[in-house]
PDB file of N, CA and C in Angstrom:
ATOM      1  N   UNK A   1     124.256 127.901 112.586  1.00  0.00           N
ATOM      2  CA  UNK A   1     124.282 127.404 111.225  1.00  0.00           C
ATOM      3  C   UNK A   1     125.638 126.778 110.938  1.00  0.00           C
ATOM      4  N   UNK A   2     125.738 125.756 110.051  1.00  0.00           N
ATOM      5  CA  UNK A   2     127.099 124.996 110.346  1.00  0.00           C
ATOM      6  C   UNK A   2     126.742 124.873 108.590  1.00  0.00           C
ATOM      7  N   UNK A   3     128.509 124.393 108.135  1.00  0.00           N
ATOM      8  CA  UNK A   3     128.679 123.685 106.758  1.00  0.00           C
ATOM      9  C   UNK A   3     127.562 123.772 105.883  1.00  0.00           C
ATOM     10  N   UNK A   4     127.051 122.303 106.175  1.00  0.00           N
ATOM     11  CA  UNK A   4     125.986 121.806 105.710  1.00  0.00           C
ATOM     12  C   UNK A   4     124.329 122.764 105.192  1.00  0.00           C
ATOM     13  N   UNK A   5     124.020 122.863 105.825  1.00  0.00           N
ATOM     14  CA  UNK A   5     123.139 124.014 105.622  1.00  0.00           C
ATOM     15  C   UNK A   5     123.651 125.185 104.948  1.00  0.00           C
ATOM     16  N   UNK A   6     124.334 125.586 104.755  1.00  0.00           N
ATOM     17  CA  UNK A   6     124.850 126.744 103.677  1.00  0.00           C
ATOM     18  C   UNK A   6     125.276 125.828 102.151  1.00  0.00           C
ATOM     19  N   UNK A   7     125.623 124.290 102.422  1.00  0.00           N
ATOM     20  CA  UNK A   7     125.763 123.642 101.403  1.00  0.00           C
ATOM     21  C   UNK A   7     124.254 123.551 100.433  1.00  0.00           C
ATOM     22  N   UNK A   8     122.947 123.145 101.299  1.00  0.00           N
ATOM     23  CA  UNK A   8     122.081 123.021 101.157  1.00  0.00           C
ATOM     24  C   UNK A   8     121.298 123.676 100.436  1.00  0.00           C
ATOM     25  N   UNK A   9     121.948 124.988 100.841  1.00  0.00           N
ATOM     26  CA  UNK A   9     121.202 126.377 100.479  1.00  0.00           C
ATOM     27  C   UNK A   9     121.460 126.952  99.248  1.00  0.00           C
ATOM     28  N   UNK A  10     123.058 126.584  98.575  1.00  0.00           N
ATOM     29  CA  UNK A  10     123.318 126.807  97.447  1.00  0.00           C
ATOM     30  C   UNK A  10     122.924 125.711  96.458  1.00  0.00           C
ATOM     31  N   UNK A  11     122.585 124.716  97.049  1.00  0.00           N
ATOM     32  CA  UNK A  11     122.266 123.717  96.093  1.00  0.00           C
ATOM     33  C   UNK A  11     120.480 123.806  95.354  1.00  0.00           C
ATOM     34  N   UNK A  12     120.612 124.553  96.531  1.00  0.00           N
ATOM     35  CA  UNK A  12     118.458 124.555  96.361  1.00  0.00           C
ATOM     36  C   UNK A  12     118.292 125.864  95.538  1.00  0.00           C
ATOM     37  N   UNK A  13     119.174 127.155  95.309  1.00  0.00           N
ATOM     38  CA  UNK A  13     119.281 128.303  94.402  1.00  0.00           C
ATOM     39  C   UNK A  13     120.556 127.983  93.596  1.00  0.00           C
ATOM     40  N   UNK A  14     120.831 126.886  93.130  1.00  0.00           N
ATOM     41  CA  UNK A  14     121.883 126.600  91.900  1.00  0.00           C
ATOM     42  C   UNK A  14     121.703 126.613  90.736  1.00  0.00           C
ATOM     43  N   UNK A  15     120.037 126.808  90.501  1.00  0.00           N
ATOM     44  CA  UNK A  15     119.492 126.655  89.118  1.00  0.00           C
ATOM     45  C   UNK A  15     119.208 127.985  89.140  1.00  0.00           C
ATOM     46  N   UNK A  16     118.683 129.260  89.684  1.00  0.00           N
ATOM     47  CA  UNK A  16     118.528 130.055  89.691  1.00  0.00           C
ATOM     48  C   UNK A  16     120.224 131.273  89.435  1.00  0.00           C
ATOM     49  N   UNK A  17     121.158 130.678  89.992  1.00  0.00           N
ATOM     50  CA  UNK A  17     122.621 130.922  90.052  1.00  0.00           C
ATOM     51  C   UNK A  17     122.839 130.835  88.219  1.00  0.00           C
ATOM     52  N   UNK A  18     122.517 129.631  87.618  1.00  0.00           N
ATOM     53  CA  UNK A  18     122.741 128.753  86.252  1.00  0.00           C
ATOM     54  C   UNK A  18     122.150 129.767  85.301  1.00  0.00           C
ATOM     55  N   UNK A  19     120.916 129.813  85.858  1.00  0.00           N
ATOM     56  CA  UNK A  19     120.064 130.410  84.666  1.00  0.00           C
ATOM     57  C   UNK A  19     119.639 132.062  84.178  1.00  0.00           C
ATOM     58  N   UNK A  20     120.029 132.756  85.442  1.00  0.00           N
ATOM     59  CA  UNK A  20     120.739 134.519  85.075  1.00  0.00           C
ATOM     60  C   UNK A  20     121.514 134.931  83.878  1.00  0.00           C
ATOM     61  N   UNK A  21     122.430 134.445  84.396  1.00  0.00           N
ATOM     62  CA  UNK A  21     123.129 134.470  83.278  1.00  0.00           C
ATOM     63  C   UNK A  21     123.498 134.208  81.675  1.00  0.00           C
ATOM     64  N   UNK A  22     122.888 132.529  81.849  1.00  0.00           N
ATOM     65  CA  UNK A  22     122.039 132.451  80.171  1.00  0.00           C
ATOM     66  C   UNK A  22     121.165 133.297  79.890  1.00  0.00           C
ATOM     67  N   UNK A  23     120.299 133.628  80.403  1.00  0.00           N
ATOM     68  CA  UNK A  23     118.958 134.515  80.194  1.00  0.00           C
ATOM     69  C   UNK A  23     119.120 135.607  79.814  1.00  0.00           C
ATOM     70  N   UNK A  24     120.251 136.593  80.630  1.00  0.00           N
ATOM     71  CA  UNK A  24     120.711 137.908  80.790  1.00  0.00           C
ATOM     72  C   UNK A  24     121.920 137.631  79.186  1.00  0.00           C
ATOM     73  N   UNK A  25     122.472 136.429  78.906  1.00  0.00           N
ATOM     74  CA  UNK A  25     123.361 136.455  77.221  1.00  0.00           C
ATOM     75  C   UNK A  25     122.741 136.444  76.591  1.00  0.00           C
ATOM     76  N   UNK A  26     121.080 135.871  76.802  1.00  0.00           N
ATOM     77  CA  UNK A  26     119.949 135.861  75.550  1.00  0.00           C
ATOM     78  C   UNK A  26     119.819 136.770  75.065  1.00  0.00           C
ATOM     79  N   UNK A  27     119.036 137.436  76.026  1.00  0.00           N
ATOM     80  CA  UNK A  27     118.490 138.939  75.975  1.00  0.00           C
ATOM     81  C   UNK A  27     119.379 139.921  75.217  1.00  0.00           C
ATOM     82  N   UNK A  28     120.508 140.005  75.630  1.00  0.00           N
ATOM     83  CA  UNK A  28     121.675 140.999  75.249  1.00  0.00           C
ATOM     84  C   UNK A  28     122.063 140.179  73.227  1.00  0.00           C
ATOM     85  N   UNK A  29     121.791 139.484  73.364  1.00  0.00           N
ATOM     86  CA  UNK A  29     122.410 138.729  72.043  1.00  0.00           C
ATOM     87  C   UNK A  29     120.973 139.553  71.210  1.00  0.00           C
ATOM     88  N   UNK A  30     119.851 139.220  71.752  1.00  0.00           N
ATOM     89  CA  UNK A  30     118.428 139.409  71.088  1.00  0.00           C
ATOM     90  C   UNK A  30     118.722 140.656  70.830  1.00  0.00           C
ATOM     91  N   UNK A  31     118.715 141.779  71.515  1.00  0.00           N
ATOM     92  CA  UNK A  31     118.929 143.087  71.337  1.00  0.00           C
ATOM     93  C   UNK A  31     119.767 143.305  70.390  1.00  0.00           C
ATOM     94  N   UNK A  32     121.264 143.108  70.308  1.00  0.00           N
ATOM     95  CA  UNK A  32     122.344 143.582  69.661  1.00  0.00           C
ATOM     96  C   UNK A  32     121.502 142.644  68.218  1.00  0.00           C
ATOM     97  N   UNK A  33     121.249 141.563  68.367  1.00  0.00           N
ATOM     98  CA  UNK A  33     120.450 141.432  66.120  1.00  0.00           C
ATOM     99  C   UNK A  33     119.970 142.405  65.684  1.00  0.00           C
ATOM    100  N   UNK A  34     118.971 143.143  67.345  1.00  0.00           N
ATOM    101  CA  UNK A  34     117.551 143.822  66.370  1.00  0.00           C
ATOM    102  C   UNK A  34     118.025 145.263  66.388  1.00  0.00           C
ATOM    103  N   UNK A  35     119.312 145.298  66.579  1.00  0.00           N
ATOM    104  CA  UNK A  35     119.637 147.115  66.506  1.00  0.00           C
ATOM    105  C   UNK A  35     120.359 147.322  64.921  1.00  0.00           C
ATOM    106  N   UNK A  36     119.823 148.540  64.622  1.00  0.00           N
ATOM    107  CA  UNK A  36     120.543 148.325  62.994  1.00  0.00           C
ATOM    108  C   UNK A  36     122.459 148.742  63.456  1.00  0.00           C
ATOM    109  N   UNK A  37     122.675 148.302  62.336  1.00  0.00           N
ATOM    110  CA  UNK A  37     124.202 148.554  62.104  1.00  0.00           C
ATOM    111  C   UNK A  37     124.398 150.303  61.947  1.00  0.00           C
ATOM    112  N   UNK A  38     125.862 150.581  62.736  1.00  0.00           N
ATOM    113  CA  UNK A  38     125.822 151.990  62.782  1.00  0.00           C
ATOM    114  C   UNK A  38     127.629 151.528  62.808  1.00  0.00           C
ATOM    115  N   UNK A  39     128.101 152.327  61.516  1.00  0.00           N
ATOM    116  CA  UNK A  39     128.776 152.577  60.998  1.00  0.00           C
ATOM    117  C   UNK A  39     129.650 154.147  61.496  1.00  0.00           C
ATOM    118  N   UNK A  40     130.960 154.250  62.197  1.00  0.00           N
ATOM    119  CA  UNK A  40     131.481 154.929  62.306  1.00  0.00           C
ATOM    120  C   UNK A  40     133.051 155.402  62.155  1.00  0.00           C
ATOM    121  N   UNK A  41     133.432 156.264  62.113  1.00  0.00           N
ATOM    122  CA  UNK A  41     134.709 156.718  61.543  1.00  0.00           C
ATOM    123  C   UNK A  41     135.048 158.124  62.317  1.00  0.00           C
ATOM    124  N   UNK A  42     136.723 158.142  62.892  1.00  0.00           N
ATOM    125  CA  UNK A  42     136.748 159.139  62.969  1.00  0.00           C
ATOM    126  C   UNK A  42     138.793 159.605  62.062  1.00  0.00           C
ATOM    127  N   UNK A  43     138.398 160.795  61.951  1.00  0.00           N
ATOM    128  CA  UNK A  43     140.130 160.772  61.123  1.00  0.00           C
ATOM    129  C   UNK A  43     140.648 162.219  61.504  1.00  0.00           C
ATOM    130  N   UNK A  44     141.596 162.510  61.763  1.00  0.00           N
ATOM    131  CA  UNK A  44     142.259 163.564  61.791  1.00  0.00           C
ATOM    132  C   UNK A  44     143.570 163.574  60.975  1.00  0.00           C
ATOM    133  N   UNK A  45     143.693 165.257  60.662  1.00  0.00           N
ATOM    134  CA  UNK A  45     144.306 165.830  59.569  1.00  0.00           C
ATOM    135  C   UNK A  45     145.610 166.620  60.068  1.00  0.00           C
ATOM    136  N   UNK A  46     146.544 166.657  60.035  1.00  0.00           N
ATOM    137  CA  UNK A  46     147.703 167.353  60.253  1.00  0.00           C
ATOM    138  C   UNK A  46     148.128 168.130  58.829  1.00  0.00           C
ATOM    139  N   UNK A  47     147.981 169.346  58.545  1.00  0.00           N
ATOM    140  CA  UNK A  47     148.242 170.100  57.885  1.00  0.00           C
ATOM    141  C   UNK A  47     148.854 171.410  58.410  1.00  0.00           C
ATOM    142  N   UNK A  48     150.436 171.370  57.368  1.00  0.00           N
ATOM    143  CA  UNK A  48     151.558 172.302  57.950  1.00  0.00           C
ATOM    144  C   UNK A  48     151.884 172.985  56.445  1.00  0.00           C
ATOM    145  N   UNK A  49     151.187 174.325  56.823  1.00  0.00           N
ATOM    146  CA  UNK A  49     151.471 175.448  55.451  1.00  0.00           C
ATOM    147  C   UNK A  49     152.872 174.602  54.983  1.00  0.00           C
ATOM    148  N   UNK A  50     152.561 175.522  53.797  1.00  0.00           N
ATOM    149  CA  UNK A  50     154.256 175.642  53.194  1.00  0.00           C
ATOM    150  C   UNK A  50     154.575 176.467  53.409  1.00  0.00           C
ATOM    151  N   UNK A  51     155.699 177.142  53.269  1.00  0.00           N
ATOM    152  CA  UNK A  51     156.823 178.228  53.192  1.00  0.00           C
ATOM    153  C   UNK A  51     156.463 179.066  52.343  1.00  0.00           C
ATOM    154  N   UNK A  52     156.161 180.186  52.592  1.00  0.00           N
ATOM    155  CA  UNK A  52     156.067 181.438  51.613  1.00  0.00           C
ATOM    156  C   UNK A  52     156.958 181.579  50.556  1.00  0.00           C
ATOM    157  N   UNK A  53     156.520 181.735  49.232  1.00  0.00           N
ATOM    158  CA  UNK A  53     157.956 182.117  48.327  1.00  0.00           C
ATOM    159  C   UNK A  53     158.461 183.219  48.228  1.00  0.00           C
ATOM    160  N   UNK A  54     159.979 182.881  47.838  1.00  0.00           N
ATOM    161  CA  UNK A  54     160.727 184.119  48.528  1.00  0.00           C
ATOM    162  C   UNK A  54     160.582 185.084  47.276  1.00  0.00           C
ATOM    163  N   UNK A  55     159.924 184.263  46.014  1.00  0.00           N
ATOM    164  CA  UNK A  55     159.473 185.761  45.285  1.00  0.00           C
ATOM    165  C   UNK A  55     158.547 186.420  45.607  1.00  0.00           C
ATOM    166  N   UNK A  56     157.771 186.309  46.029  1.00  0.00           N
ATOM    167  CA  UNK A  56     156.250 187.028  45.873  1.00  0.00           C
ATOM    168  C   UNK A  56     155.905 187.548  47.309  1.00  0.00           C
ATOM    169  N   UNK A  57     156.755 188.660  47.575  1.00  0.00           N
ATOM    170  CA  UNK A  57     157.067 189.005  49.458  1.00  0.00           C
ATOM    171  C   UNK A  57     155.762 189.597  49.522  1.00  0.00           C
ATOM    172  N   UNK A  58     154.996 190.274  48.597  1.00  0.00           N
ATOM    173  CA  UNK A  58     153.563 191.167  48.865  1.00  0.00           C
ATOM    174  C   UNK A  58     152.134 189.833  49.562  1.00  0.00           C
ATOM    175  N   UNK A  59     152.240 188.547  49.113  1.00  0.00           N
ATOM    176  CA  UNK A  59     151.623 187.811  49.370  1.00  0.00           C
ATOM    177  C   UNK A  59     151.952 187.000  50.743  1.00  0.00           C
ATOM    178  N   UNK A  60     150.478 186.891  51.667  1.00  0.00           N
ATOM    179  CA  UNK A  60     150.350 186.668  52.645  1.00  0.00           C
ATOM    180  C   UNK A  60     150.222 184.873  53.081  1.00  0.00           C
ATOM    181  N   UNK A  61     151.156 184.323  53.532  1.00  0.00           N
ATOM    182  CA  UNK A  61     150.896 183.482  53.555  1.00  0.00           C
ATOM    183  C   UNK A  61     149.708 182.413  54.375  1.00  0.00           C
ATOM    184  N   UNK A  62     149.765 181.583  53.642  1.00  0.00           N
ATOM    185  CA  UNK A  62     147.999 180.788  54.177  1.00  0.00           C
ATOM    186  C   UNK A  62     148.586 180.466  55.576  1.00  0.00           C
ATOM    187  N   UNK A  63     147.564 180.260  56.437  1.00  0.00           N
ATOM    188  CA  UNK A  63     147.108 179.660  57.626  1.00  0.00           C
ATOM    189  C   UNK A  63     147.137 178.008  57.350  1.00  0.00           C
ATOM    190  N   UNK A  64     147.386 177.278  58.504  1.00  0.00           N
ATOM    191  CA  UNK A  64     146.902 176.062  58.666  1.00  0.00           C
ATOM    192  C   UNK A  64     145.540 175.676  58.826  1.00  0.00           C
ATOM    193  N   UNK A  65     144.580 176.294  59.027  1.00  0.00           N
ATOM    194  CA  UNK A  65     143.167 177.013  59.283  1.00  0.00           C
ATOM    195  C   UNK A  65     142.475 176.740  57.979  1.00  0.00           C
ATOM    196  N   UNK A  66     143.321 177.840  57.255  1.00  0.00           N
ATOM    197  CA  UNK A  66     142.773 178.062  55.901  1.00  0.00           C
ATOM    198  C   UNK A  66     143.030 176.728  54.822  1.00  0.00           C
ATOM    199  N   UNK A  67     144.343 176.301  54.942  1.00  0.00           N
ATOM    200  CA  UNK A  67     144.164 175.346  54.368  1.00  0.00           C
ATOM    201  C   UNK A  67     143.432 174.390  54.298  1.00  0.00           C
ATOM    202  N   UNK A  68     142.991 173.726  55.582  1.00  0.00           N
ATOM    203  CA  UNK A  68     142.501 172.717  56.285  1.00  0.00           C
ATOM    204  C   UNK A  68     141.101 172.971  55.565  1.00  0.00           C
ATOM    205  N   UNK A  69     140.664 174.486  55.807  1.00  0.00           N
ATOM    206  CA  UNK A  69     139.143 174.615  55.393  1.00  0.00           C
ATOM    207  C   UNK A  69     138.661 174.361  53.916  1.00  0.00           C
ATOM    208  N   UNK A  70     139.846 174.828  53.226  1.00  0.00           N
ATOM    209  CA  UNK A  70     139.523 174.424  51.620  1.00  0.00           C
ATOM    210  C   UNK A  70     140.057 172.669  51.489  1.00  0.00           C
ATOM    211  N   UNK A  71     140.664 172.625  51.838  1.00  0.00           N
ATOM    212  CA  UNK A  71     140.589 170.807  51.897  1.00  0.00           C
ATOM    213  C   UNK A  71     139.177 170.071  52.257  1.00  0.00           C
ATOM    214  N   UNK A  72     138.406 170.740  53.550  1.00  0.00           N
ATOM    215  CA  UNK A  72     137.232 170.209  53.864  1.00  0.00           C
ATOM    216  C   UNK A  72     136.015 171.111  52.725  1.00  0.00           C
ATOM    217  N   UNK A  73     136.403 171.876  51.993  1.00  0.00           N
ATOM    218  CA  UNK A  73     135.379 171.959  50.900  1.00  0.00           C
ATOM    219  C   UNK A  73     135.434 171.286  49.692  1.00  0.00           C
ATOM    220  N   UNK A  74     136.770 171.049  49.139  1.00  0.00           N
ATOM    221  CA  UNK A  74     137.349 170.064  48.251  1.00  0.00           C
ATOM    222  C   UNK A  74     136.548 168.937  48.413  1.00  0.00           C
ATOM    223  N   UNK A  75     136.486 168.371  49.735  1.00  0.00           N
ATOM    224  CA  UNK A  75     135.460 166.744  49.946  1.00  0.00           C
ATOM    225  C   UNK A  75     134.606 166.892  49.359  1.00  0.00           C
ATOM    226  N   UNK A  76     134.037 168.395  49.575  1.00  0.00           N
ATOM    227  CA  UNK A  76     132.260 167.931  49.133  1.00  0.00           C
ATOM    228  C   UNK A  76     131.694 168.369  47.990  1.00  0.00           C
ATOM    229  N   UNK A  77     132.883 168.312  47.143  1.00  0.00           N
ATOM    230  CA  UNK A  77     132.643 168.721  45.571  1.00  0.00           C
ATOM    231  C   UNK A  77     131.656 167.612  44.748  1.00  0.00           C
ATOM    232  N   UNK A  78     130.789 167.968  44.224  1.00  0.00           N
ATOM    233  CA  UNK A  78     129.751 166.532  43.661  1.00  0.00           C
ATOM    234  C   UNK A  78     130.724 165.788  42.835  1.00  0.00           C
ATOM    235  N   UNK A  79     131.888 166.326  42.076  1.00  0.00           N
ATOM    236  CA  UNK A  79     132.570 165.429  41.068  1.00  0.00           C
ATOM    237  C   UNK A  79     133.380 164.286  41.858  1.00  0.00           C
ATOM    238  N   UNK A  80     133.997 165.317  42.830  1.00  0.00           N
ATOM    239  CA  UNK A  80     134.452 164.256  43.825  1.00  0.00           C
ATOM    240  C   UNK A  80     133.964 163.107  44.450  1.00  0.00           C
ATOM    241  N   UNK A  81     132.973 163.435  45.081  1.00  0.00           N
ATOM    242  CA  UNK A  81     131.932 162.658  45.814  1.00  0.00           C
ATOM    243  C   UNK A  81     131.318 161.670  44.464  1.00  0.00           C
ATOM    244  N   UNK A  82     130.792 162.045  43.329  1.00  0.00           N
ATOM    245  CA  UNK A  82     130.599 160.786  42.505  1.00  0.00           C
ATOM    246  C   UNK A  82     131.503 160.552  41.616  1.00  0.00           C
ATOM    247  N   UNK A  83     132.695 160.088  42.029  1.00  0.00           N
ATOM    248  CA  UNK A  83     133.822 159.419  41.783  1.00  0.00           C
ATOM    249  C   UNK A  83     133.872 158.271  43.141  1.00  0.00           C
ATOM    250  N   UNK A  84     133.927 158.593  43.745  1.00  0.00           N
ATOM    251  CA  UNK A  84     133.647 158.288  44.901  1.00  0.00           C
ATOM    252  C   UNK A  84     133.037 157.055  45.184  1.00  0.00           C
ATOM    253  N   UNK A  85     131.641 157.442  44.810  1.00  0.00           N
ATOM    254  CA  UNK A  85     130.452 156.216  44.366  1.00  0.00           C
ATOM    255  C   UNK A  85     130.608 155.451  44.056  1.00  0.00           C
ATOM    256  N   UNK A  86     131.185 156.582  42.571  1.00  0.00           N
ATOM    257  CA  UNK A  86     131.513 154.790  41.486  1.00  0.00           C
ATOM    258  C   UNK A  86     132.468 153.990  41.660  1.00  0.00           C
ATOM    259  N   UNK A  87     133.258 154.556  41.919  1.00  0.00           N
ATOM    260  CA  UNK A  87     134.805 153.592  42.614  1.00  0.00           C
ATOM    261  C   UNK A  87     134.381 152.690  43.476  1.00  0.00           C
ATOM    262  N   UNK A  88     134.031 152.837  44.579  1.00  0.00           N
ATOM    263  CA  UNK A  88     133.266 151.931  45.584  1.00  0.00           C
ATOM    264  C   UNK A  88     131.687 151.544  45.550  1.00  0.00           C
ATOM    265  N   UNK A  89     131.166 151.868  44.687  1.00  0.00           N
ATOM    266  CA  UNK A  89     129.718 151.092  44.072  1.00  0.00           C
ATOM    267  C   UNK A  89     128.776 151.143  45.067  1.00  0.00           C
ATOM    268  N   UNK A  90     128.711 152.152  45.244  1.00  0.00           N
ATOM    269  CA  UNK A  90     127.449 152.885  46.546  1.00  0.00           C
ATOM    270  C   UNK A  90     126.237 153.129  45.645  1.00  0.00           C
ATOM    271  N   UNK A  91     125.722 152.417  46.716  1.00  0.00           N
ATOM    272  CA  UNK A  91     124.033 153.295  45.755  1.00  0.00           C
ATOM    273  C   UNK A  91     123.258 154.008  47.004  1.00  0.00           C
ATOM    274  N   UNK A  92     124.117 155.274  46.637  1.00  0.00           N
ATOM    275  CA  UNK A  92     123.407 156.730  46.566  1.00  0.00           C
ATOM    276  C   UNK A  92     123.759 157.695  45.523  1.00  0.00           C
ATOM    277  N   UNK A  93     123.777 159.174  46.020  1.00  0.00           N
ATOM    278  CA  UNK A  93     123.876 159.798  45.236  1.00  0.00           C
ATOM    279  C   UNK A  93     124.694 160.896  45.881  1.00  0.00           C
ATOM    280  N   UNK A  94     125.174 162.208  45.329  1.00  0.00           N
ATOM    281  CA  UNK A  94     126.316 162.800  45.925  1.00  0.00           C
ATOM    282  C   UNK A  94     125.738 163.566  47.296  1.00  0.00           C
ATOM    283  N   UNK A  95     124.562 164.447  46.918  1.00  0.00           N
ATOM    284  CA  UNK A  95     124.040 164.744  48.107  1.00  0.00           C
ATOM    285  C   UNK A  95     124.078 163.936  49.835  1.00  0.00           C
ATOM    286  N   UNK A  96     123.268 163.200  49.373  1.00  0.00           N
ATOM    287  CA  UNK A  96     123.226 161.975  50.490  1.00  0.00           C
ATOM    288  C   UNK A  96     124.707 161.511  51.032  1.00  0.00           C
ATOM    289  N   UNK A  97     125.886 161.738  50.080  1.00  0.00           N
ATOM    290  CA  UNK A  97     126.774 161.200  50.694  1.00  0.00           C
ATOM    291  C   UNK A  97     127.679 162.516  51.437  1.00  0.00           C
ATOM    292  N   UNK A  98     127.259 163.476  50.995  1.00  0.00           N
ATOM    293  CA  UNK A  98     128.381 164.623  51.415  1.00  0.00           C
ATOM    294  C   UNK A  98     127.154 165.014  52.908  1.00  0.00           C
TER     295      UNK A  98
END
């Protein structure tokens, strides 16, 4: 087999070479329209107690734990959450959003 014939050979599967690849951007384009939108977020929290006061020595001071946990109940207060709404003009309701 020489040159030529391997020239031959790509010329005779050049449309097949061409057209994979459009086909295979179609497809992938077609798909990604018909998938719904998915919306994601992720956030992290760094929370560092305060300092115990130096009056009140009988009281135990909070955890970083503890804090953190009443912060993540704070979110899902309904007053909160429809403030929330209305500020940013969501139509739902507090449930649905917490």
């Amino acid at each position: 087999m020489d040159l030529t014939h391997y020239f031959h050979l790509f010329r005779r599967w050049l449309w097949l070479l061409a057209t994979c690849p459009i086909l295979a951007g179609a497809v992938a384009a077609g798909v990604s329209v018909s998938l719904p939108k998915v919306y994601e977020s992720n956030v992290e929290v760094l929370v560092r107690p305060a300092q115990p006061l130096a009056v009140d020595q009988g009281a135990a001071a909070l955890t970083s734990d503890q804090i953190a946990n009443t912060y993540a109940q704070l979110m899902l207060e309904p007053l909160l959450l429809d403030q929330v709404i209305s500020e940013l003009g969501l139509k739902t309701n507090y449930t649905q959003l917490s």
